[in-house]
C-alpha atoms as a PDB file:
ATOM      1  CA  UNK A   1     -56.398 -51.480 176.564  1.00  0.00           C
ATOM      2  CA  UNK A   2     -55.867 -51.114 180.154  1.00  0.00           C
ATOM      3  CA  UNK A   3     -58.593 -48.728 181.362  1.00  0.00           C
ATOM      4  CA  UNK A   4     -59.085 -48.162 185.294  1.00  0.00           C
ATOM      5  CA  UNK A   5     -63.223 -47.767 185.386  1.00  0.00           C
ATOM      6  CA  UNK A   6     -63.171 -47.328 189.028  1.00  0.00           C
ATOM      7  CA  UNK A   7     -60.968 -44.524 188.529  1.00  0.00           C
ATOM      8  CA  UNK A   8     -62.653 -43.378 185.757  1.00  0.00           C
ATOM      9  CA  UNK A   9     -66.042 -42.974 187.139  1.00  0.00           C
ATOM     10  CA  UNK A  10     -64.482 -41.143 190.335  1.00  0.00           C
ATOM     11  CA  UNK A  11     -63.076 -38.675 188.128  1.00  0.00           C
ATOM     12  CA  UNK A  12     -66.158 -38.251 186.574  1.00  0.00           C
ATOM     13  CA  UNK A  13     -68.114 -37.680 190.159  1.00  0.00           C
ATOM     14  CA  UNK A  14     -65.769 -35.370 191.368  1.00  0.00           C
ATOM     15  CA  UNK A  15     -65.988 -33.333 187.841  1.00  0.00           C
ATOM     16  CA  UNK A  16     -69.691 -33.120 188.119  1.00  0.00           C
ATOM     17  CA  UNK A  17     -69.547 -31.871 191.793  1.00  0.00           C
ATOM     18  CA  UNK A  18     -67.311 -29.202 190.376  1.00  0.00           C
ATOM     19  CA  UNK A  19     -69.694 -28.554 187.903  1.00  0.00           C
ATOM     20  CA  UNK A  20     -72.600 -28.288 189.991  1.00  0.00           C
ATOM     21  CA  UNK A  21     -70.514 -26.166 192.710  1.00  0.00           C
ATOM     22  CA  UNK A  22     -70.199 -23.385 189.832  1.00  0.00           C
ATOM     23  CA  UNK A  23     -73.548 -23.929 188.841  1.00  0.00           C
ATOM     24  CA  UNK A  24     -74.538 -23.140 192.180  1.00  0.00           C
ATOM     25  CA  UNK A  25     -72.315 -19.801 192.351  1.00  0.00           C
ATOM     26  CA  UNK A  26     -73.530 -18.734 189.494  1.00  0.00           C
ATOM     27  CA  UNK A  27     -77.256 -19.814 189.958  1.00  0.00           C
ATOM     28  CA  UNK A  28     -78.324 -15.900 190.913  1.00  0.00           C
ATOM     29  CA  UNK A  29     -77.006 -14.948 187.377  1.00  0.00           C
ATOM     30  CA  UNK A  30     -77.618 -18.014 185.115  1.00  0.00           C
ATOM     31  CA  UNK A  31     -80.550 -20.011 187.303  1.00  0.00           C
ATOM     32  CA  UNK A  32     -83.744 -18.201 185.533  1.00  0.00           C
ATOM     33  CA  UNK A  33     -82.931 -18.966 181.887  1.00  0.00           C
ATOM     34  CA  UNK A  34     -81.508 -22.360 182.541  1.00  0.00           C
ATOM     35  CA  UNK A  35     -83.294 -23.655 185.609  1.00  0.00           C
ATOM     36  CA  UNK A  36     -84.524 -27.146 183.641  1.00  0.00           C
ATOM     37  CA  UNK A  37     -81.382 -27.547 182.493  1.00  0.00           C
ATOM     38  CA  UNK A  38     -79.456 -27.203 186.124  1.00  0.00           C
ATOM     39  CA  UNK A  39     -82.492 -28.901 187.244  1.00  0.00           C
ATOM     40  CA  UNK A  40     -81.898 -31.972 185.309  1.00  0.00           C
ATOM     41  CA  UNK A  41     -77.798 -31.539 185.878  1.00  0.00           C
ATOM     42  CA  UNK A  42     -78.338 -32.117 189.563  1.00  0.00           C
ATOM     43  CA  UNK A  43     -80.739 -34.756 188.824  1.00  0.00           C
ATOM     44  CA  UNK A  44     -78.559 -36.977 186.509  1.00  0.00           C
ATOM     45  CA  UNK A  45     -74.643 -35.809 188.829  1.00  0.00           C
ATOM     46  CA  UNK A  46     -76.677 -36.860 192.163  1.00  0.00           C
ATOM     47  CA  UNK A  47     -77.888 -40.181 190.595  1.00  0.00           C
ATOM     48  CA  UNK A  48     -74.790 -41.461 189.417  1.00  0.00           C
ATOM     49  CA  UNK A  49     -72.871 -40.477 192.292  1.00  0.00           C
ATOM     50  CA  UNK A  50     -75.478 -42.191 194.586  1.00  0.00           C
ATOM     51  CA  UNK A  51     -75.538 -45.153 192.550  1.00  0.00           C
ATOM     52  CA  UNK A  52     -71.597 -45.746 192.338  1.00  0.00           C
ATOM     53  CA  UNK A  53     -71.448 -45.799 196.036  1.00  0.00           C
ATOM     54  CA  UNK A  54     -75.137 -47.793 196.527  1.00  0.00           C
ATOM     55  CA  UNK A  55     -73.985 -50.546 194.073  1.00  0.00           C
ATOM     56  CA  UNK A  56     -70.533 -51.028 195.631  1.00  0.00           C
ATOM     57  CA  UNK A  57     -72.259 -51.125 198.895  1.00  0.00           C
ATOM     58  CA  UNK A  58     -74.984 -53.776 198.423  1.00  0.00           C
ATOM     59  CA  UNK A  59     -73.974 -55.327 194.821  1.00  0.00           C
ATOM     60  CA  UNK A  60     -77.821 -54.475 194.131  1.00  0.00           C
ATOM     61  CA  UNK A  61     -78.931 -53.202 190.755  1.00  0.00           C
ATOM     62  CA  UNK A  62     -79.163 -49.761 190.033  1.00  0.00           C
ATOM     63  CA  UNK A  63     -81.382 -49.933 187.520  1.00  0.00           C
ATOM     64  CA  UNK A  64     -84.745 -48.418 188.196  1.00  0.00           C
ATOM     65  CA  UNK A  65     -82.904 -45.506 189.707  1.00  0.00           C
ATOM     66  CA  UNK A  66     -81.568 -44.748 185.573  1.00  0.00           C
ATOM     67  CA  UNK A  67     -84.761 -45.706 184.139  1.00  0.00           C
ATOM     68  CA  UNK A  68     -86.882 -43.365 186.682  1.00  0.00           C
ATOM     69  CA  UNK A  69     -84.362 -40.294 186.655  1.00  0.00           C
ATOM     70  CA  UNK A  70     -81.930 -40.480 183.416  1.00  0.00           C
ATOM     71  CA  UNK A  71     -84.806 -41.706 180.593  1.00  0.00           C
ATOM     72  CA  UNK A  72     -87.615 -40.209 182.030  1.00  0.00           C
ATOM     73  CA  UNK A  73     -86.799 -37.186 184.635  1.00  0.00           C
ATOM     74  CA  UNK A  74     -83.704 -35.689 183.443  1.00  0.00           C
ATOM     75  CA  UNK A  75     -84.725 -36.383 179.227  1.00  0.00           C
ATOM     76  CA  UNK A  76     -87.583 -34.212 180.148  1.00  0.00           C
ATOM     77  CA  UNK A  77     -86.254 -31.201 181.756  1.00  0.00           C
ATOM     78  CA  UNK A  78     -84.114 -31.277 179.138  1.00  0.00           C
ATOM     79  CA  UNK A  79     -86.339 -31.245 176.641  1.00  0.00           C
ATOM     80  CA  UNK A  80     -88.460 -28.685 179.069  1.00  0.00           C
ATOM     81  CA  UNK A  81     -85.447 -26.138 179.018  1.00  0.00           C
ATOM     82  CA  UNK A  82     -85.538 -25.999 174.808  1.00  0.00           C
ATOM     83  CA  UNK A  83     -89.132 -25.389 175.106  1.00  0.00           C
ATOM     84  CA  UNK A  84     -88.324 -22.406 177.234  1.00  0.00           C
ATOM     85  CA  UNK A  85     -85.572 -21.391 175.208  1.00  0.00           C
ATOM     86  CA  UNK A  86     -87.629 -21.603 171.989  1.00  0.00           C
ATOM     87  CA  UNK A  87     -89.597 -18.451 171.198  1.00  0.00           C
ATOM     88  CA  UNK A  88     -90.319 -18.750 167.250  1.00  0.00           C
ATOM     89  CA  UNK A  89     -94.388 -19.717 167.242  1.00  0.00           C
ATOM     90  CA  UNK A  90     -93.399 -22.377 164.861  1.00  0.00           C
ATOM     91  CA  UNK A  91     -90.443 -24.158 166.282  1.00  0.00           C
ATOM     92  CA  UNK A  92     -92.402 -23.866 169.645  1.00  0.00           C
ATOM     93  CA  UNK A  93     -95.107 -26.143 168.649  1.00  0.00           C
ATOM     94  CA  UNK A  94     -92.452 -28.289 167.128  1.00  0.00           C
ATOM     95  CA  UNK A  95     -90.883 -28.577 170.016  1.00  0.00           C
ATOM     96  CA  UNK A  96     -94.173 -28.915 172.210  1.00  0.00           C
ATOM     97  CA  UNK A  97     -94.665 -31.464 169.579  1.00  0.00           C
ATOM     98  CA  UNK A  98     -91.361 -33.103 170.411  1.00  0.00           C
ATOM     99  CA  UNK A  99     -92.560 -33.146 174.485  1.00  0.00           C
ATOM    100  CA  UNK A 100     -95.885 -34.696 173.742  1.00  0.00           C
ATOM    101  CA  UNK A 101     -93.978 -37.746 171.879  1.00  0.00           C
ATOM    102  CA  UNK A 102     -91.924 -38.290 174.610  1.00  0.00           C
ATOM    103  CA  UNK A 103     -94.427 -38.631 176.942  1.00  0.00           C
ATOM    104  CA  UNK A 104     -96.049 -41.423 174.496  1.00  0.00           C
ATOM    105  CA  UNK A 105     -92.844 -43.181 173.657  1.00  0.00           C
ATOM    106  CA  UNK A 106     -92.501 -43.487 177.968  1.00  0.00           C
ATOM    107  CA  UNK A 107     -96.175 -44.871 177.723  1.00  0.00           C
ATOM    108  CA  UNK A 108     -95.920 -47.061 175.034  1.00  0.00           C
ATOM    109  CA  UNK A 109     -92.484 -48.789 176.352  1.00  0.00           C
ATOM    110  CA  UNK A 110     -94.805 -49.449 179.701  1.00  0.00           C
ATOM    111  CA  UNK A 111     -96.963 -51.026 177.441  1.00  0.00           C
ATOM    112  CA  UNK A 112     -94.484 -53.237 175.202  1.00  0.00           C
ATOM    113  CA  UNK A 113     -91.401 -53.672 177.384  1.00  0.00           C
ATOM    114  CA  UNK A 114     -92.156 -56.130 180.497  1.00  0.00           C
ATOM    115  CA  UNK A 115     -91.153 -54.901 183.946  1.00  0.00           C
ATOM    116  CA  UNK A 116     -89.320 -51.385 182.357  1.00  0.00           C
ATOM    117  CA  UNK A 117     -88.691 -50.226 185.556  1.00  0.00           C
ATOM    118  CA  UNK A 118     -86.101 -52.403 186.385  1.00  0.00           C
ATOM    119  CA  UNK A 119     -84.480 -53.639 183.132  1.00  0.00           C
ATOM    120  CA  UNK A 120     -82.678 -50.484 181.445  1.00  0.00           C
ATOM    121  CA  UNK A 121     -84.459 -49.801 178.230  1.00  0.00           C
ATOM    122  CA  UNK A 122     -81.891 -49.022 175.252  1.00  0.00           C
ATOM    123  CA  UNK A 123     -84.616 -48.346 172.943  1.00  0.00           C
ATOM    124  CA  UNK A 124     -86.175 -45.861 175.073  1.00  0.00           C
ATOM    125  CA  UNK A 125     -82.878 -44.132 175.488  1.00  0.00           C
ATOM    126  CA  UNK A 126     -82.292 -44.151 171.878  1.00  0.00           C
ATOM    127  CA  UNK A 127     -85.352 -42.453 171.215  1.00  0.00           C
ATOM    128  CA  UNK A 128     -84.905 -39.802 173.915  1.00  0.00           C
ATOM    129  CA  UNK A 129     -81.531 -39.309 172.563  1.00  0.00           C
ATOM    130  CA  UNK A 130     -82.887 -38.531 169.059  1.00  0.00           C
ATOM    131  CA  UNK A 131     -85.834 -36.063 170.403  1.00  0.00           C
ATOM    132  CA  UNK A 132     -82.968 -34.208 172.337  1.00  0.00           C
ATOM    133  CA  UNK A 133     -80.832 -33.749 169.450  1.00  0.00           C
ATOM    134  CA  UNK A 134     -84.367 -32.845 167.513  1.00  0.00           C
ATOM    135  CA  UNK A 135     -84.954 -30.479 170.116  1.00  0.00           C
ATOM    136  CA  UNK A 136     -80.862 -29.194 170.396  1.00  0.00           C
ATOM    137  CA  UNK A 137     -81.262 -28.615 166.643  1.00  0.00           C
ATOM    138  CA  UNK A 138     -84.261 -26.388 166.869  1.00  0.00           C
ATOM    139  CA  UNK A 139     -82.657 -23.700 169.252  1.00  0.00           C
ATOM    140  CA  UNK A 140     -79.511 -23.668 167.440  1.00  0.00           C
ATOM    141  CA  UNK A 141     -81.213 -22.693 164.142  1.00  0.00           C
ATOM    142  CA  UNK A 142     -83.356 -19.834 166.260  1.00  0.00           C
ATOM    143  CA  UNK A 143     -79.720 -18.866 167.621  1.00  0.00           C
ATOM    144  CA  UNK A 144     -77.922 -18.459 164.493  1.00  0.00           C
ATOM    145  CA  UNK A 145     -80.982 -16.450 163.093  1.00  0.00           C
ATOM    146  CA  UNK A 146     -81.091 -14.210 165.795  1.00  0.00           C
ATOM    147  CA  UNK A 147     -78.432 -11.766 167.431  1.00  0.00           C
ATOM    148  CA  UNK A 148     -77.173 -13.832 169.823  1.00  0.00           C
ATOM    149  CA  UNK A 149     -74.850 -15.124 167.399  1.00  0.00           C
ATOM    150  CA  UNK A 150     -72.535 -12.273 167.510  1.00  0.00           C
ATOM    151  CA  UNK A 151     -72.140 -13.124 171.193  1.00  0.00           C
ATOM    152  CA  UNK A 152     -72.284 -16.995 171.612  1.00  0.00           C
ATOM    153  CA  UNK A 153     -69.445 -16.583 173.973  1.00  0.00           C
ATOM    154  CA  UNK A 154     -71.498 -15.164 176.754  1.00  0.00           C
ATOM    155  CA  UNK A 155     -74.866 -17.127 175.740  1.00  0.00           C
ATOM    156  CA  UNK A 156     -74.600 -20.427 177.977  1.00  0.00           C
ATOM    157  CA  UNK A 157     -77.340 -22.324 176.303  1.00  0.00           C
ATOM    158  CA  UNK A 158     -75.431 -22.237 173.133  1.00  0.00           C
ATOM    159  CA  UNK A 159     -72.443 -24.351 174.973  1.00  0.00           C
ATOM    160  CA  UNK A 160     -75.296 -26.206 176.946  1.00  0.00           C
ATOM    161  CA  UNK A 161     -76.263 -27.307 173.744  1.00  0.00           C
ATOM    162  CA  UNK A 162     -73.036 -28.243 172.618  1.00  0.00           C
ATOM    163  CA  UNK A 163     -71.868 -29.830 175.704  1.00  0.00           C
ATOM    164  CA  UNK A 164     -75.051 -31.970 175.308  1.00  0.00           C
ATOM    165  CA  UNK A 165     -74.562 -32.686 171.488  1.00  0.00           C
ATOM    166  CA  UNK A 166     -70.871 -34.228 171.754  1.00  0.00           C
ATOM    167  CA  UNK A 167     -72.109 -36.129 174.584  1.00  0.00           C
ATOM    168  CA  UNK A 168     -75.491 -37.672 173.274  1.00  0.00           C
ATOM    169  CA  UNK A 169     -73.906 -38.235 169.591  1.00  0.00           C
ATOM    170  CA  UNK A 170     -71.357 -39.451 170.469  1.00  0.00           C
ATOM    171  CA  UNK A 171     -72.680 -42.044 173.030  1.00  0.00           C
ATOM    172  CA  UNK A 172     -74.619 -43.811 170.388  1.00  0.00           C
ATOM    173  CA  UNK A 173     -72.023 -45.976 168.624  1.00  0.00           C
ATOM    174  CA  UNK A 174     -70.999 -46.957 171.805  1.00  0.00           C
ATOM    175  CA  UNK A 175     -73.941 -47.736 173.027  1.00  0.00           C
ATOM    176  CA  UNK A 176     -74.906 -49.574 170.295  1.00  0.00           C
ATOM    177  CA  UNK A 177     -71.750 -51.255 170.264  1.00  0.00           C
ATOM    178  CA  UNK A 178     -71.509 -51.984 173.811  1.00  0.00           C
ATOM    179  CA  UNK A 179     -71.889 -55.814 173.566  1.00  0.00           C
ATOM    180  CA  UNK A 180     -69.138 -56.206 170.823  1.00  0.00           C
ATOM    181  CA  UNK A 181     -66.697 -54.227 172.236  1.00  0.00           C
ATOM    182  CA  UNK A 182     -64.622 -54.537 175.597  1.00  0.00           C
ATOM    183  CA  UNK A 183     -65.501 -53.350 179.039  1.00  0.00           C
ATOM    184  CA  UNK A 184     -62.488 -51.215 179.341  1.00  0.00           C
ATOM    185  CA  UNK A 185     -63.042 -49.742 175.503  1.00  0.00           C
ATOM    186  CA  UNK A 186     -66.634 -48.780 176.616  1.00  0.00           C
ATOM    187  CA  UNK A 187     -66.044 -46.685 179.566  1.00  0.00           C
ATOM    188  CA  UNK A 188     -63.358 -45.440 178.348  1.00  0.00           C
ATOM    189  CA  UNK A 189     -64.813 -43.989 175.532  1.00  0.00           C
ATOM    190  CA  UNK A 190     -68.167 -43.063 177.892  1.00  0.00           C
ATOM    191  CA  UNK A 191     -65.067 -41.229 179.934  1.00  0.00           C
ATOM    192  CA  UNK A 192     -64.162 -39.213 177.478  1.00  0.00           C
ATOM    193  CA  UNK A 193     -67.372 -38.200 176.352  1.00  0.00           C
ATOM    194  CA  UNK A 194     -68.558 -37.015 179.540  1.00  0.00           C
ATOM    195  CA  UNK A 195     -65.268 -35.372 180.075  1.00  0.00           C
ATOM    196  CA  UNK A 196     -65.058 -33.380 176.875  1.00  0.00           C
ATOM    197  CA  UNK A 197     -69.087 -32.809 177.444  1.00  0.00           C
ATOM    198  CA  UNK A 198     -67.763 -31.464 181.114  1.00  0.00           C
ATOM    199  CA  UNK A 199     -65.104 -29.209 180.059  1.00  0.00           C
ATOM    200  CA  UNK A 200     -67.285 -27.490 177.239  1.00  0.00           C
ATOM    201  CA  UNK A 201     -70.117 -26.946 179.961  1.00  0.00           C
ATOM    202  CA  UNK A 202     -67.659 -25.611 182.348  1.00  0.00           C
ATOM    203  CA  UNK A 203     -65.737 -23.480 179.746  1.00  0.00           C
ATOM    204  CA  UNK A 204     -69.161 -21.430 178.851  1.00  0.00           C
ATOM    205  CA  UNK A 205     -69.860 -21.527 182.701  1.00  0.00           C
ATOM    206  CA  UNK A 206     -67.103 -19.383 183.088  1.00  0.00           C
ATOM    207  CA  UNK A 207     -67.436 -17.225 179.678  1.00  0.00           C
ATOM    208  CA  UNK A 208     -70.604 -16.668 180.826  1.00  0.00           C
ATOM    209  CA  UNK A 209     -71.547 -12.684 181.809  1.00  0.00           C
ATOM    210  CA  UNK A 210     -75.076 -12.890 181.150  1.00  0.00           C
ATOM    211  CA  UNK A 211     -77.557 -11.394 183.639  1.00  0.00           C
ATOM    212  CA  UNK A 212     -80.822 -13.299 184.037  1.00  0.00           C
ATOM    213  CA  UNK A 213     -82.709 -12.711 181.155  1.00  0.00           C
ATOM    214  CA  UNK A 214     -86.104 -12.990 179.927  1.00  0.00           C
END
């Protein structure tokens, strides 16, 4: 497969900075409800984008940068923004419950895993990947038993959560996989996700006609 990953991630950057630029008009409307969420948006965009150009600049590893702000930063405003969203007593202590593991998982890898700051950590990413789709799977069964399912198209957290569940599900065979398959195959496929994730956030970005809501 020939696969251009230079071009590839610059696509990517310059769909996130779209993304956040609509974020940003939009932030008096949409910011209260999904602050975390923007939050960790802008967290995760900024990183890569930094890192692309860092890396090609010095050849240095990126590394920590990831491990600081994707695994532990972003995963947790993500998981912060469900909390929020959550307002059934017992799915909030579920999901408070979900928060208080990931904060032991991070503590325990420090523990097990030698010098985690600057060697990526799959197994910590798996296992922030699972409490995410733990915690995705939460609000979506509050939102279909509630009446915001007769308007999903104007409730952005619903297509927040889907944006994140096509990306995060389907990065795990990959990811898994990434040693047995080819370099081009791999980002590629990481392309696509986070294109497909993109145009899905976008899309309820612009369905969106909420007002700030409680």
């Amino acid at each position: 497969m020939n696969w251009n990953i230079e071009i590839g991630k610059q696509i990517t950057s310059v769909i996130s900075i779209a993304v956040m630029i609509v974020m940003a008009l939009k932030f008096s409307k949409i910011g209260k409800e999904n602050f975390f969420f923007i939050l960790g948006y802008f967290v995760l965009s900024l990183i890569d984008i930094f890192c692309y150009f860092y890396f090609k600049a010095t050849d240095k590893s990126t590394e920590i940068f990831f491990v600081i702000g994707l695994l532990m930063v972003v995963f947790f405003l993500y998981l912060l923004y469900f909390f929020q969203l959550i307002y059934l007593p017992v799915l909030k202590k579920m999901q408070l419950a979900i928060l208080i593991i990931f904060l032991i998982n991070i503590g325990v890898r420090f523990y097990i895993e030698d010098d985690l700051l600057h060697h990526f950590s799959f197994n910590l990413l798996y296992v922030d990947i699972l409490l995410l789709l733990f915690s995705i799977i939460l609000f979506l069964y509050q939102t279909f038993n509630s009446d915001k399912i007769l308007d999903l198209n104007n409730y952005l957290p619903f297509w927040i959560s889907v944006a994140l569940l096509i990306l995060f599900i389907g990065s795990i065979p990959i990811l898994y996989f990434r040693t047995t398959v080819s370099q081009n195959i791999y980002f590629f496929i990481l392309f696509m996700l986070n294109l497909i994730s993109n145009g899905i956030l976008m899309l309820g970005l612009i369905w969106n006609k909420q007002e700030s809501r409680k």
